[in-house]
N, C-alpha and C. Protein backbone atom coordinates (compact mmCIF):
# COMPACT_ATOMS: atom_id res chain seq x y z
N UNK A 1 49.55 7.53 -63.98
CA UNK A 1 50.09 7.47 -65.33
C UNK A 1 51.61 7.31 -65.32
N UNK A 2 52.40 7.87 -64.31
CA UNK A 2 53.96 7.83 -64.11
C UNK A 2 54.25 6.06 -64.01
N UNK A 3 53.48 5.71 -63.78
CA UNK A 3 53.75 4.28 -63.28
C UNK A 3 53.77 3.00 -64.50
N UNK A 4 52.83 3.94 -65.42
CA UNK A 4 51.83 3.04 -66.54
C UNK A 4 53.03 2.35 -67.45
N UNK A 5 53.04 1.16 -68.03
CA UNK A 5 54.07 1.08 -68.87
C UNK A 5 54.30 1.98 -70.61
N UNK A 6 54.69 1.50 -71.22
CA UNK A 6 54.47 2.84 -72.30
C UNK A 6 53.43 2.05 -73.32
N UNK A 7 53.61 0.37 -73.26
CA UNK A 7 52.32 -0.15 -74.09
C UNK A 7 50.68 0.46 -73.46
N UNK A 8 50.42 0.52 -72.46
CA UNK A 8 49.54 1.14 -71.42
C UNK A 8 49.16 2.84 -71.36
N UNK A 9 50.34 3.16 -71.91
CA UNK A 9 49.91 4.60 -71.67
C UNK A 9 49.44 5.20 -73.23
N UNK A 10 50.17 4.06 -74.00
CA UNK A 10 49.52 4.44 -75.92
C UNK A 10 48.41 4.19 -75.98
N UNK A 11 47.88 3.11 -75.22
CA UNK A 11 46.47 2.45 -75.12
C UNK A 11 45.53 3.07 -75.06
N UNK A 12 45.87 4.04 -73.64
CA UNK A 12 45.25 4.98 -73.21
C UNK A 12 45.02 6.48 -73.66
N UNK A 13 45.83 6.90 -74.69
CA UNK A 13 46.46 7.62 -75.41
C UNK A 13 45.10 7.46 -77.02
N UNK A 14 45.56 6.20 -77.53
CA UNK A 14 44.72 5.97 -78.51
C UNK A 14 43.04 5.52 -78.51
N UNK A 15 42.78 5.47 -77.27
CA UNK A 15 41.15 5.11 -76.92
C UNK A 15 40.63 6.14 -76.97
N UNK A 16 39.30 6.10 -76.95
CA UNK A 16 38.42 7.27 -76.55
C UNK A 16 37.80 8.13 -75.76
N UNK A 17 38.67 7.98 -74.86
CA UNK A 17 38.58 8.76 -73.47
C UNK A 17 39.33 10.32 -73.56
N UNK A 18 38.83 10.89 -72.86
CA UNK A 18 38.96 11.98 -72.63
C UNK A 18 40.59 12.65 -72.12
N UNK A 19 41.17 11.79 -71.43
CA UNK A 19 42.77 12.16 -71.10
C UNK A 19 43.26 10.84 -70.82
N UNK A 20 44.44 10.52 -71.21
CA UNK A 20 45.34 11.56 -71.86
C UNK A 20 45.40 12.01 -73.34
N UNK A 21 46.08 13.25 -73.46
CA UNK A 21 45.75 13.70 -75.08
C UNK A 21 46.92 14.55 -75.41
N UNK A 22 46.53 15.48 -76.12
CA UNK A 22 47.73 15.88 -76.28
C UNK A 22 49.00 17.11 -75.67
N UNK A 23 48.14 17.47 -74.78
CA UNK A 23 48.60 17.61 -73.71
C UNK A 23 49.76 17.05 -72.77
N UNK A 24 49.50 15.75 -72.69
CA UNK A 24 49.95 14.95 -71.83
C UNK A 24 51.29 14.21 -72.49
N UNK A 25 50.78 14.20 -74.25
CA UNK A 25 51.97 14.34 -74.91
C UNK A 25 53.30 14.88 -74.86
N UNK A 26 52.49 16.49 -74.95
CA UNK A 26 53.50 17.90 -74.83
C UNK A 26 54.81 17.29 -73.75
N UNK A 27 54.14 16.52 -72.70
CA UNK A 27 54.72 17.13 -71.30
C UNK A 27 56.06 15.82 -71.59
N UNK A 28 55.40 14.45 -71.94
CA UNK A 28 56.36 13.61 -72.44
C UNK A 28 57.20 13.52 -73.10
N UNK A 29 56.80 14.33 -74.47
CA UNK A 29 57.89 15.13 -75.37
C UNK A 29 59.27 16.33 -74.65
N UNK A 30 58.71 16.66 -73.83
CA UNK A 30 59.56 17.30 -72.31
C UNK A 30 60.32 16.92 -71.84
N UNK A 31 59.71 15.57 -71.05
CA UNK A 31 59.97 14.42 -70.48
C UNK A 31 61.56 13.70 -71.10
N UNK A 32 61.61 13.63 -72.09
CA UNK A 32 62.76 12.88 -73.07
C UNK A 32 63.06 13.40 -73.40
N UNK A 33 62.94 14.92 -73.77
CA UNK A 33 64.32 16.15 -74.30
C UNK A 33 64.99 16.13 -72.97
N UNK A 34 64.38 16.14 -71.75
CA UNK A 34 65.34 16.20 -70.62
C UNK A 34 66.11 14.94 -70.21
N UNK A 35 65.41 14.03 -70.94
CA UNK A 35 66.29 12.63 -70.11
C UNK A 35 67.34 12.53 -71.08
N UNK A 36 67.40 12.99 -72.40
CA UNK A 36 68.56 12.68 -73.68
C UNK A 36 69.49 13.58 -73.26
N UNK A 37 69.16 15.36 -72.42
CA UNK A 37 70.98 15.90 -72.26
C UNK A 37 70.77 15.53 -71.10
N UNK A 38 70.35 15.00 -70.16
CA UNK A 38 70.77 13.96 -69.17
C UNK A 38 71.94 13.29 -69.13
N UNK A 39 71.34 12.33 -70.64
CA UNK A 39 72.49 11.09 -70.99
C UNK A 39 73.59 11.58 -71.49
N UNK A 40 73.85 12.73 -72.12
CA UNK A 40 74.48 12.96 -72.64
C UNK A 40 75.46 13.79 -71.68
N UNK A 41 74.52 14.54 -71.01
CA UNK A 41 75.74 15.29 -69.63
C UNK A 41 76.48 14.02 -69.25
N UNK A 42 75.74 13.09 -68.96
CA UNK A 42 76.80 11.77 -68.26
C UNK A 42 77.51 11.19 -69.15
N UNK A 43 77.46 11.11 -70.10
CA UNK A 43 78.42 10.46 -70.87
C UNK A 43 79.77 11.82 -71.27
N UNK A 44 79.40 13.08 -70.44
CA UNK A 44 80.38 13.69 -71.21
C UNK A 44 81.09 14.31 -69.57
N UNK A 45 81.51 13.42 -68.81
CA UNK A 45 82.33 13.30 -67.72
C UNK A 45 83.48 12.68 -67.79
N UNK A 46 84.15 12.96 -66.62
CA UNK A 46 85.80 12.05 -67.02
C UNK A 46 87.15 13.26 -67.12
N UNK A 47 88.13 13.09 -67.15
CA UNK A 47 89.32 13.72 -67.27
C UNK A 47 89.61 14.35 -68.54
N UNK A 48 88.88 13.77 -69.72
CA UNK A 48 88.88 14.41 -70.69
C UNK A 48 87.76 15.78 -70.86
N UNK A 49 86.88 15.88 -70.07
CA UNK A 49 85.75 17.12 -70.07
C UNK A 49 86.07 17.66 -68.67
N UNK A 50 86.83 17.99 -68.34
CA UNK A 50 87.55 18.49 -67.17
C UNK A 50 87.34 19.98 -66.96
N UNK A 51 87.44 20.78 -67.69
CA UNK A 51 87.48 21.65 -68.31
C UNK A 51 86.09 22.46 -68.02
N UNK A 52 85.08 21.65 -68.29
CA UNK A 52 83.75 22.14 -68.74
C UNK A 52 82.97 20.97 -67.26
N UNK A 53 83.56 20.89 -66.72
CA UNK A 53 83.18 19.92 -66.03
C UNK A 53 81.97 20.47 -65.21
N UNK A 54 81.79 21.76 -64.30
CA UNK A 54 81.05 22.45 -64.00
C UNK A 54 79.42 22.90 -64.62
N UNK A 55 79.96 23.08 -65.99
CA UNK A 55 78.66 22.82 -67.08
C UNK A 55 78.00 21.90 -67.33
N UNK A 56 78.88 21.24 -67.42
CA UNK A 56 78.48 19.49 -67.21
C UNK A 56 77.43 18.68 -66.24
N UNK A 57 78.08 19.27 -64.87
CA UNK A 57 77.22 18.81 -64.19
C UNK A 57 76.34 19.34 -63.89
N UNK A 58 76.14 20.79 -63.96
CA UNK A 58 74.84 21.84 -63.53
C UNK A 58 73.44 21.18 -64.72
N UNK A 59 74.36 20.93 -66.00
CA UNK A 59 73.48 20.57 -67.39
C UNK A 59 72.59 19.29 -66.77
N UNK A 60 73.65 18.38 -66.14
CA UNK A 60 72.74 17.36 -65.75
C UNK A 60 71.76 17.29 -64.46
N UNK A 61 71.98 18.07 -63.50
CA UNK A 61 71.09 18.30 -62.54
C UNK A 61 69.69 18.81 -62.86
N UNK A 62 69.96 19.77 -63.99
CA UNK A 62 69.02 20.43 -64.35
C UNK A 62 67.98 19.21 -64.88
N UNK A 63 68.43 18.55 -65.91
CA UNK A 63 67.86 17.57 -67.05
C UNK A 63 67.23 17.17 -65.84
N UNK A 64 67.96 16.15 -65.14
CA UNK A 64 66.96 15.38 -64.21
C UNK A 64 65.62 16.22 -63.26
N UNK A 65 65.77 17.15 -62.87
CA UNK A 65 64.76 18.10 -62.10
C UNK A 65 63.89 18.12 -63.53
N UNK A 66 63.62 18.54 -64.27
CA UNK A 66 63.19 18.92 -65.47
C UNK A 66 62.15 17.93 -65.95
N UNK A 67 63.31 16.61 -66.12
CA UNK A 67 62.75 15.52 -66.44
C UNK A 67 61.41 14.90 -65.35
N UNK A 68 61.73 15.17 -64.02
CA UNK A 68 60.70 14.92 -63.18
C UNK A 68 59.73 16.20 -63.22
N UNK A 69 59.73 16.86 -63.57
CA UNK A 69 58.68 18.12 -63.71
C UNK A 69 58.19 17.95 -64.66
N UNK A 70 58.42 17.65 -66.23
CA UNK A 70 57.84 17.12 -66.74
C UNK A 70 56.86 16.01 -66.63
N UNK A 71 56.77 14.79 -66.15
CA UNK A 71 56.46 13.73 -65.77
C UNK A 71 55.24 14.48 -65.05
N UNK A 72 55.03 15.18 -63.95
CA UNK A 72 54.34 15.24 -63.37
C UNK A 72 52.98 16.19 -64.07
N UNK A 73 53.97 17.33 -64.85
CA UNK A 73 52.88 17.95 -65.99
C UNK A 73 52.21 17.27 -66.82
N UNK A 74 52.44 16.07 -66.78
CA UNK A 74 51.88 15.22 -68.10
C UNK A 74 50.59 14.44 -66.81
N UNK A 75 50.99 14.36 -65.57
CA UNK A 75 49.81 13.67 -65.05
C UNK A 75 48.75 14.72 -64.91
N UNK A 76 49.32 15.55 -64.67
CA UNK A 76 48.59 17.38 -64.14
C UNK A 76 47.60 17.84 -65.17
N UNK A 77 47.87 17.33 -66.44
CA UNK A 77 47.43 17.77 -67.71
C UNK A 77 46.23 16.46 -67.87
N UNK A 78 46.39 15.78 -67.43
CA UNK A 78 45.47 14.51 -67.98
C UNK A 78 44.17 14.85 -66.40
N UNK A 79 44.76 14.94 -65.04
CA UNK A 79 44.20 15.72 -64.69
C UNK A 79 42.96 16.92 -64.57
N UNK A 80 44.02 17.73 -65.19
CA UNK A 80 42.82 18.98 -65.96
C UNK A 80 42.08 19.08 -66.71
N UNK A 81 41.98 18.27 -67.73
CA UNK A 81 41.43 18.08 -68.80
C UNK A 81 39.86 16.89 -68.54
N UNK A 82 40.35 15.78 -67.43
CA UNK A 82 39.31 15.45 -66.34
C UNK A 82 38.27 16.49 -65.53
N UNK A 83 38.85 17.57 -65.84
CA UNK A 83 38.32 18.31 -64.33
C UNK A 83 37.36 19.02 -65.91
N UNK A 84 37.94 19.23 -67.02
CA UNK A 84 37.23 20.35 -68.13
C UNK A 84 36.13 19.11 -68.54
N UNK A 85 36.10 18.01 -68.99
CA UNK A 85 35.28 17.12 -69.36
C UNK A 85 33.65 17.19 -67.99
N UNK A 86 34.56 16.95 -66.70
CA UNK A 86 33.24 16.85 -65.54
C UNK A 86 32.59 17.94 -65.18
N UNK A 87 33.48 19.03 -66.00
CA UNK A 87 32.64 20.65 -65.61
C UNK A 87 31.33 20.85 -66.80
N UNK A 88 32.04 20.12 -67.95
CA UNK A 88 31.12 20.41 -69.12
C UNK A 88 29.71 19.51 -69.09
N UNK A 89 29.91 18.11 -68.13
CA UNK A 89 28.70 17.40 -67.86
C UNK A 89 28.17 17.79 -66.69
N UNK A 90 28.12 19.03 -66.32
CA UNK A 90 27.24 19.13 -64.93
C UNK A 90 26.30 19.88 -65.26
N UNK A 91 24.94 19.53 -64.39
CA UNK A 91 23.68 19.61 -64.43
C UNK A 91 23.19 21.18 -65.19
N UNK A 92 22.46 21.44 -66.13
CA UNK A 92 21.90 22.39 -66.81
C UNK A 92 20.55 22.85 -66.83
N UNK A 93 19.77 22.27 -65.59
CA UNK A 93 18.15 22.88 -66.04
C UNK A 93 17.74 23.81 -65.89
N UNK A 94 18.61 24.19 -64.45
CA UNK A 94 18.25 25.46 -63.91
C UNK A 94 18.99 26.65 -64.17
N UNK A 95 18.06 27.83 -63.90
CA UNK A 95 19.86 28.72 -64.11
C UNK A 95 20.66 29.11 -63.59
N UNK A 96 20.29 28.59 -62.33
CA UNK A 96 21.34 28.76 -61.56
C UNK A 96 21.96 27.19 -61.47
N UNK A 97 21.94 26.19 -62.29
CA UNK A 97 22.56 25.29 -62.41
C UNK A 97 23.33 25.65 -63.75
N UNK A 98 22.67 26.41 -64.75
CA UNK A 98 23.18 26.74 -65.80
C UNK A 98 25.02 27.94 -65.34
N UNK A 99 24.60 28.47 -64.42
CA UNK A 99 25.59 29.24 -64.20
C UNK A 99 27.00 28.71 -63.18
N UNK A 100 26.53 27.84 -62.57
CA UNK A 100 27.59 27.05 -61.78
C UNK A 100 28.59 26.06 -62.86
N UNK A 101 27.39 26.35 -63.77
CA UNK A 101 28.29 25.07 -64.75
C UNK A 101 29.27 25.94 -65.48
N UNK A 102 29.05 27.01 -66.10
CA UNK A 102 29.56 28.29 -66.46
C UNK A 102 30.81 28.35 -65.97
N UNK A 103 30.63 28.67 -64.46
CA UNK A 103 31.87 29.51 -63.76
C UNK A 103 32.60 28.07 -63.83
N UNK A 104 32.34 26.71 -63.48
CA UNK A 104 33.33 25.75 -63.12
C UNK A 104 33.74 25.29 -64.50
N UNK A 105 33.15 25.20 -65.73
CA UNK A 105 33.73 25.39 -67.30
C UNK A 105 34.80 26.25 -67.28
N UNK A 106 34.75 27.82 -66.66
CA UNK A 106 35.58 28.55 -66.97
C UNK A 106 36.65 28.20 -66.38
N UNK A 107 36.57 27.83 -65.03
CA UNK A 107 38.02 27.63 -64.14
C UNK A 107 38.73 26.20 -64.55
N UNK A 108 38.05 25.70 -65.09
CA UNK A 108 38.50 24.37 -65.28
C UNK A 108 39.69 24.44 -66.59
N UNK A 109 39.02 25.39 -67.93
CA UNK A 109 39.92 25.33 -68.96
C UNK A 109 40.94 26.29 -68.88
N UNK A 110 41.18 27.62 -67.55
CA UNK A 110 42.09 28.07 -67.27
C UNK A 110 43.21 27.06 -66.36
N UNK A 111 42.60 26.30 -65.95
CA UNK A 111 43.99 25.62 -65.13
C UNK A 111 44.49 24.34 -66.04
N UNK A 112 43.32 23.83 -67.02
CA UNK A 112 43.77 23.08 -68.42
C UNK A 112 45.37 24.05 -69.16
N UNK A 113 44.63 25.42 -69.39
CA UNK A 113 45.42 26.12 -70.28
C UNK A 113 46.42 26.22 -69.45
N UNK A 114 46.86 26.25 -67.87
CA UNK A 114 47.91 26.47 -67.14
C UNK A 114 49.29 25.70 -67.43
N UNK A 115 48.60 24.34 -67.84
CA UNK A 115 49.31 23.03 -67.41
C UNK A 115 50.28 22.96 -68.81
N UNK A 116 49.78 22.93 -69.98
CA UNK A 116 50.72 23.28 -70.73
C UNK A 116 51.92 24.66 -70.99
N UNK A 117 51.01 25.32 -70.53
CA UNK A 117 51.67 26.77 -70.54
C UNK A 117 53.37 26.53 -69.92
N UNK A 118 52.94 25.63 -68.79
CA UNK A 118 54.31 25.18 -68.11
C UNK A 118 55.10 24.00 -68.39
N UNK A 119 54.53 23.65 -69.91
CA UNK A 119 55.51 22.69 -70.49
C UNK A 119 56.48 23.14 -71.56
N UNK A 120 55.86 24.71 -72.00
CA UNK A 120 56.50 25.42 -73.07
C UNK A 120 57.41 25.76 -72.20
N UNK A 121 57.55 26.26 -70.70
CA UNK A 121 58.66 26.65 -70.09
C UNK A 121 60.03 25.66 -70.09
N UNK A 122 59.46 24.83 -69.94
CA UNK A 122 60.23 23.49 -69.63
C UNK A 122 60.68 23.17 -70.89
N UNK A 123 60.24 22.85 -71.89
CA UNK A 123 60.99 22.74 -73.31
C UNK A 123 61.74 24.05 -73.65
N UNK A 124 61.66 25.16 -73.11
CA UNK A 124 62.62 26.47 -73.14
C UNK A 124 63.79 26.02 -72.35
N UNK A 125 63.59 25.20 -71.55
CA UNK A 125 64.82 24.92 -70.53
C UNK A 125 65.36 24.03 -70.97
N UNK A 126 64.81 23.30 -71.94
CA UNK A 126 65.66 21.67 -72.34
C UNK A 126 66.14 22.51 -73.06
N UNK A 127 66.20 23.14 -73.97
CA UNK A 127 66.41 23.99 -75.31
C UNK A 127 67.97 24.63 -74.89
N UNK A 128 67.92 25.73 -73.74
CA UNK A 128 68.97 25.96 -73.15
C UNK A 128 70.02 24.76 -73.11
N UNK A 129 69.82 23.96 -72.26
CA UNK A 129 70.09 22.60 -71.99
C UNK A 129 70.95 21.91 -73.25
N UNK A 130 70.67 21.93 -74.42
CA UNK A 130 71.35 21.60 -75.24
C UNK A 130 72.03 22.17 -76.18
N UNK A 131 71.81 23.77 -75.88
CA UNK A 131 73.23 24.34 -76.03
C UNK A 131 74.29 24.66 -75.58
N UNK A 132 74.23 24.38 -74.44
CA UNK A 132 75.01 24.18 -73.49
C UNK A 132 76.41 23.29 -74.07
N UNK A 133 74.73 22.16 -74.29
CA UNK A 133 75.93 20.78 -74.42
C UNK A 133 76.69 20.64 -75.65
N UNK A 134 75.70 21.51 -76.68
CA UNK A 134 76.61 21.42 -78.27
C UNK A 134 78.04 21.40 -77.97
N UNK A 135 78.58 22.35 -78.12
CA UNK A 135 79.59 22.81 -77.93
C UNK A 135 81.33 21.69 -77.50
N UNK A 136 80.67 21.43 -76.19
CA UNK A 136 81.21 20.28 -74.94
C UNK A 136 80.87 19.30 -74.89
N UNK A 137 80.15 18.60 -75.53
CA UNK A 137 79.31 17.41 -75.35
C UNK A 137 80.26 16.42 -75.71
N UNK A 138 80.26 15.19 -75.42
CA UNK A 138 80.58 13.83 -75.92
C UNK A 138 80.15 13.79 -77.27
N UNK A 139 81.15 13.66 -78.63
CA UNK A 139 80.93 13.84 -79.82
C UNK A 139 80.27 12.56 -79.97
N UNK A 140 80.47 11.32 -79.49
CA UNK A 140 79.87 9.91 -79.37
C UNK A 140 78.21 10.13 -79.29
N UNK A 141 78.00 10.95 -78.79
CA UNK A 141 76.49 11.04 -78.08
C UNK A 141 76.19 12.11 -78.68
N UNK A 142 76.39 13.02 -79.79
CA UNK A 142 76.16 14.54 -80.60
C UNK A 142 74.94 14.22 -80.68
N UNK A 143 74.33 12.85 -81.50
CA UNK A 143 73.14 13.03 -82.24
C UNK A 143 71.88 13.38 -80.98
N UNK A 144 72.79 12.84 -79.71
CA UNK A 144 71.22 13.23 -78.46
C UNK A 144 70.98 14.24 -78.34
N UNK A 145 71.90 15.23 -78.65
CA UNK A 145 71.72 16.74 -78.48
C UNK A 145 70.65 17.14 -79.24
N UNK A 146 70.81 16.67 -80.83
CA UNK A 146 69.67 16.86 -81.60
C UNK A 146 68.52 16.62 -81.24
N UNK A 147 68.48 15.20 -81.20
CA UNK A 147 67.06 14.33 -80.66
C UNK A 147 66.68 15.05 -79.19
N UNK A 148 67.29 15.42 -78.40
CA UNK A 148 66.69 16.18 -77.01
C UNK A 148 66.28 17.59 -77.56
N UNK A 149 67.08 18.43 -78.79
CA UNK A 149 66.48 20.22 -79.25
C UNK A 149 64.95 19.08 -79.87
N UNK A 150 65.04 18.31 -80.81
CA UNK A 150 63.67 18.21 -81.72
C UNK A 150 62.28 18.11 -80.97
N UNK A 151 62.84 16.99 -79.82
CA UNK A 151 61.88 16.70 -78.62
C UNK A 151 61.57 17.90 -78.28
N UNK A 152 62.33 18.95 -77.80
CA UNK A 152 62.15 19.92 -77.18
C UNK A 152 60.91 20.98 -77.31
N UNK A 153 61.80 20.88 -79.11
CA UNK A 153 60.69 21.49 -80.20
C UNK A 153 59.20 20.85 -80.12
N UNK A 154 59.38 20.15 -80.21
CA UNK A 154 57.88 19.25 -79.98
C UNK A 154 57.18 19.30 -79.03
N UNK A 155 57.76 19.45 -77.48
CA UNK A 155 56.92 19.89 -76.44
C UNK A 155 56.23 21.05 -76.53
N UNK A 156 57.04 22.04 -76.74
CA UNK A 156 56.80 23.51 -77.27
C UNK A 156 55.95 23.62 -77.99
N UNK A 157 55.73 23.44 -79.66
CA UNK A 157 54.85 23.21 -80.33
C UNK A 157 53.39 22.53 -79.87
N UNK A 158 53.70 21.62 -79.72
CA UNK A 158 52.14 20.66 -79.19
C UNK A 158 51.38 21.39 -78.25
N UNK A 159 52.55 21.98 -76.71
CA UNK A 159 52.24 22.45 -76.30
C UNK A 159 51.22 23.38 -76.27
N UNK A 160 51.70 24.25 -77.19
CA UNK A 160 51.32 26.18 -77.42
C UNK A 160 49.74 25.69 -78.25
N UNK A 161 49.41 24.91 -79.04
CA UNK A 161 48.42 24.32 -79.59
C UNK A 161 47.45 24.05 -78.22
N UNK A 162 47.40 23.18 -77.22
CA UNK A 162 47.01 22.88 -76.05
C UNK A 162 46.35 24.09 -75.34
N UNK A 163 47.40 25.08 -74.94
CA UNK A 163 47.13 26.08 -74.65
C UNK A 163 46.10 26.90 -75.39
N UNK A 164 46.08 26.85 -76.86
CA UNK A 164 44.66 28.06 -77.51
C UNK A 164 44.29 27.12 -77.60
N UNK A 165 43.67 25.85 -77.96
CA UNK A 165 42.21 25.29 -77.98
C UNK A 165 41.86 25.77 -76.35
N UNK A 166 42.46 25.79 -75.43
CA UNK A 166 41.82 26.02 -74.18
C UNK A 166 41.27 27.73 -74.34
N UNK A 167 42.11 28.87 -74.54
CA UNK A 167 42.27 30.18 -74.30
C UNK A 167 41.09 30.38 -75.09
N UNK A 168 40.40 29.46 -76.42
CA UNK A 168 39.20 29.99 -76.99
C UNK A 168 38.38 29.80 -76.44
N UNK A 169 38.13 29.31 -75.21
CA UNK A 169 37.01 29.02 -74.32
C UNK A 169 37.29 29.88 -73.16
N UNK A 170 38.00 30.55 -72.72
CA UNK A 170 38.42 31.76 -71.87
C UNK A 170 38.15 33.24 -72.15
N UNK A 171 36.70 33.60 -71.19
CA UNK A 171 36.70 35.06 -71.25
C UNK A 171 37.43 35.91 -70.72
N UNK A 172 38.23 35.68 -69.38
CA UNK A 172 38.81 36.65 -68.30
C UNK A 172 39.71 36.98 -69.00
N UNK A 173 39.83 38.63 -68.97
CA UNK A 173 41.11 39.16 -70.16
C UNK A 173 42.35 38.62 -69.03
N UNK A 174 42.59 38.57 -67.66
CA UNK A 174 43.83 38.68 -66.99
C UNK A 174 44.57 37.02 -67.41
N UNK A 175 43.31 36.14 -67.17
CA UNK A 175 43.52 34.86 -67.87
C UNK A 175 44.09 34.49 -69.15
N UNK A 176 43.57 35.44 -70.27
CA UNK A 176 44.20 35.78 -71.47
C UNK A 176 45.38 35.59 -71.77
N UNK A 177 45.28 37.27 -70.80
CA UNK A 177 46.78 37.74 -70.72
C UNK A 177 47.96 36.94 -70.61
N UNK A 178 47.22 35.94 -69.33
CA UNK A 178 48.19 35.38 -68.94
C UNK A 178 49.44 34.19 -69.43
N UNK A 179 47.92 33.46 -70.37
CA UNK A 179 48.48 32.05 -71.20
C UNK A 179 48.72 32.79 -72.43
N UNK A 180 48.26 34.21 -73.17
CA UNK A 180 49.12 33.63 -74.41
C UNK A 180 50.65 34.52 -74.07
N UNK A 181 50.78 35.21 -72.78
CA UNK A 181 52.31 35.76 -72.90
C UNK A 181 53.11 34.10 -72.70
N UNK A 182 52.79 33.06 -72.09
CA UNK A 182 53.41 31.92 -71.48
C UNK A 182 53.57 31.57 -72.77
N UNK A 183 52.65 31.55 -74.11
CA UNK A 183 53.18 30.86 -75.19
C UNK A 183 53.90 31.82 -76.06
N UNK A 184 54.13 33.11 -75.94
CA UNK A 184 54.74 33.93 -76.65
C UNK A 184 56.29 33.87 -77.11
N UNK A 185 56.89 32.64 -76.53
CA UNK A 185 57.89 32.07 -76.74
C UNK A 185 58.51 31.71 -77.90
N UNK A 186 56.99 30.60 -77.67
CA UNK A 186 57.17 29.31 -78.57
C UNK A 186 57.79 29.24 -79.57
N UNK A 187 57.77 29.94 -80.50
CA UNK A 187 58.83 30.35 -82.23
C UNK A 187 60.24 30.53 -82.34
N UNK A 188 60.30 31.19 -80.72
CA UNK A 188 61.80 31.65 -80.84
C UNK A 188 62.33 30.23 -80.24
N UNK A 189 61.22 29.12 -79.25
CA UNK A 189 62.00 27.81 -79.04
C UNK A 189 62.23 27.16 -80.11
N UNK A 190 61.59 26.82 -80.73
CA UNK A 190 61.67 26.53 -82.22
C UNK A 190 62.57 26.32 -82.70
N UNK A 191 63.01 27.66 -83.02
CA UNK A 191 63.66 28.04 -83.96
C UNK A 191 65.29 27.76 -83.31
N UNK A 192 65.42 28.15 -81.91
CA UNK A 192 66.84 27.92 -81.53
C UNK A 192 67.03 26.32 -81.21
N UNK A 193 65.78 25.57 -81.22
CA UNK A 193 65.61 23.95 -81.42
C UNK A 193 66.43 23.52 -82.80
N UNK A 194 65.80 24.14 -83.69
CA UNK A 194 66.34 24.01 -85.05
C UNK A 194 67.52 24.36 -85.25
N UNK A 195 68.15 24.95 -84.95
CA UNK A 195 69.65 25.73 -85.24
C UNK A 195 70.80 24.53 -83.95
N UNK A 196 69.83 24.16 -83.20
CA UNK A 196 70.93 23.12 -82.68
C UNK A 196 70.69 21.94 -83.34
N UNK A 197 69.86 21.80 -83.88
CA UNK A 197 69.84 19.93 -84.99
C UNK A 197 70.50 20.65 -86.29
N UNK A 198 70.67 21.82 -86.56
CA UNK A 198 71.44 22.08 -87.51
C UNK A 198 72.83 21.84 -87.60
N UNK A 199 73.13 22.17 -86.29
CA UNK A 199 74.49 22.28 -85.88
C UNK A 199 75.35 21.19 -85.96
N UNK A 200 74.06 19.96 -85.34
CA UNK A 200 74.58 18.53 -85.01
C UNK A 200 75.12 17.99 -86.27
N UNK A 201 74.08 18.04 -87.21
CA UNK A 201 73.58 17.59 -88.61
C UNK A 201 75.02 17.63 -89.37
N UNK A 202 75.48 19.21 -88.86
CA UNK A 202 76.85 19.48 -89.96
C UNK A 202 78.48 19.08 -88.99
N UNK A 203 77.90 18.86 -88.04
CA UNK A 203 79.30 17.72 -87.01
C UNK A 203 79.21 16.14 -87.40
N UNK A 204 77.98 15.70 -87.94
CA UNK A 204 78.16 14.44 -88.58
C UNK A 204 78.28 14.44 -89.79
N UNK A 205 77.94 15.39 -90.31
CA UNK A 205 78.32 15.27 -91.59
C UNK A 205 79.93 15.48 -92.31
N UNK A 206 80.80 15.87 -91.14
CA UNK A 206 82.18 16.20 -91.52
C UNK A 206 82.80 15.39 -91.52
């Protein structure tokens, strides 16, 4: 899918197959909050950001690591969601075919529910990421700051959705436990998503 072009991957996206979905979304929405303070760390280099130059570049190392971790959650997720579809078509007559299908249903929509879980992290990190850059950023390039928090927001969101359609099919309380503390975030990304497109909003507007 990393390879696919983006006419190719909507294609695939909008057919009726089983992955990619929205999941795989989440991770893309990721994907481009990290590549926008990317662009924007680089455009905010030079003798004039001298100063902040250190922030600067840590901001952009990060984006790019990020940006490739993303990418790969979005294949990971299309992935898993393969592995939840081939668990749900396996053989049922017996009961002890009935129960293999069971346990590999169950493991399948915990490592489904995994894969986003670790895209809400990652849109927590773009999120960081562009407050960083508010502040210091290339005023030329402000509005990416926005467009990388909204994206951000959007991974997050889609995300945390991803995660409970899976967790309602999850009995193991430790499993539980586990994915909804990973989305227990999500509101406060949100919300500090929002307060940096706020921010932007009233630097263009002056």
């Amino acid at each position: 899918m990393r390879m696919d072009t983006l006419e190719t991957f909507l294609g695939s996206l909008a057919a009726r197959l089983p992955a990619p979905g929205g999941g795989a979304s989440a991770a893309l929405h990721a994907a481009q909050a990290a590549a926008l303070t990317a662009m924007v760390a680089r455009y905010s280099d030079g003798e004039k950001y001298a100063e902040h130059a250190a922030t600067v570049n840590a901001v952009r190392e990060a984006s790019d690591e990020l940006r490739e971790r993303a990418l790969t959650l979005a294949e990971d997720d299309a992935a898993a969601f393969g592995a939840v579809s081939d668990a749900y078509g396996l053989p049922r007559s017996t009961e002890d075919e009935k129960a293999a299908r069971s346990r590999a249903i169950a493991a399948a929509l915990v490592e489904a529910g995994r894969v986003p879980a670790k895209v809400v992290a990652v849109a927590g990190q773009v999120v960081d990421l562009a407050e960083q850059l508010l502040p210091i950023g290339n005023r030329n390039v402000i509005s990416d700051v926005a467009a990388a928090a909204d994206a951000a927001r959007a991974a997050a969101t889609t995300a945390r959705v991803n995660v409970e359609v899976n967790l309602a099919g999850i009995t193991g309380a430790g499993e539980r436990s586990e994915l909804t503390a990973a989305i227990a975030d999500v509101d406060d990304i949100a919300a500090r998503a929002d307060k940096v497109t706020a921010a932007v909003r009233e630097v263009i507007a002056r």
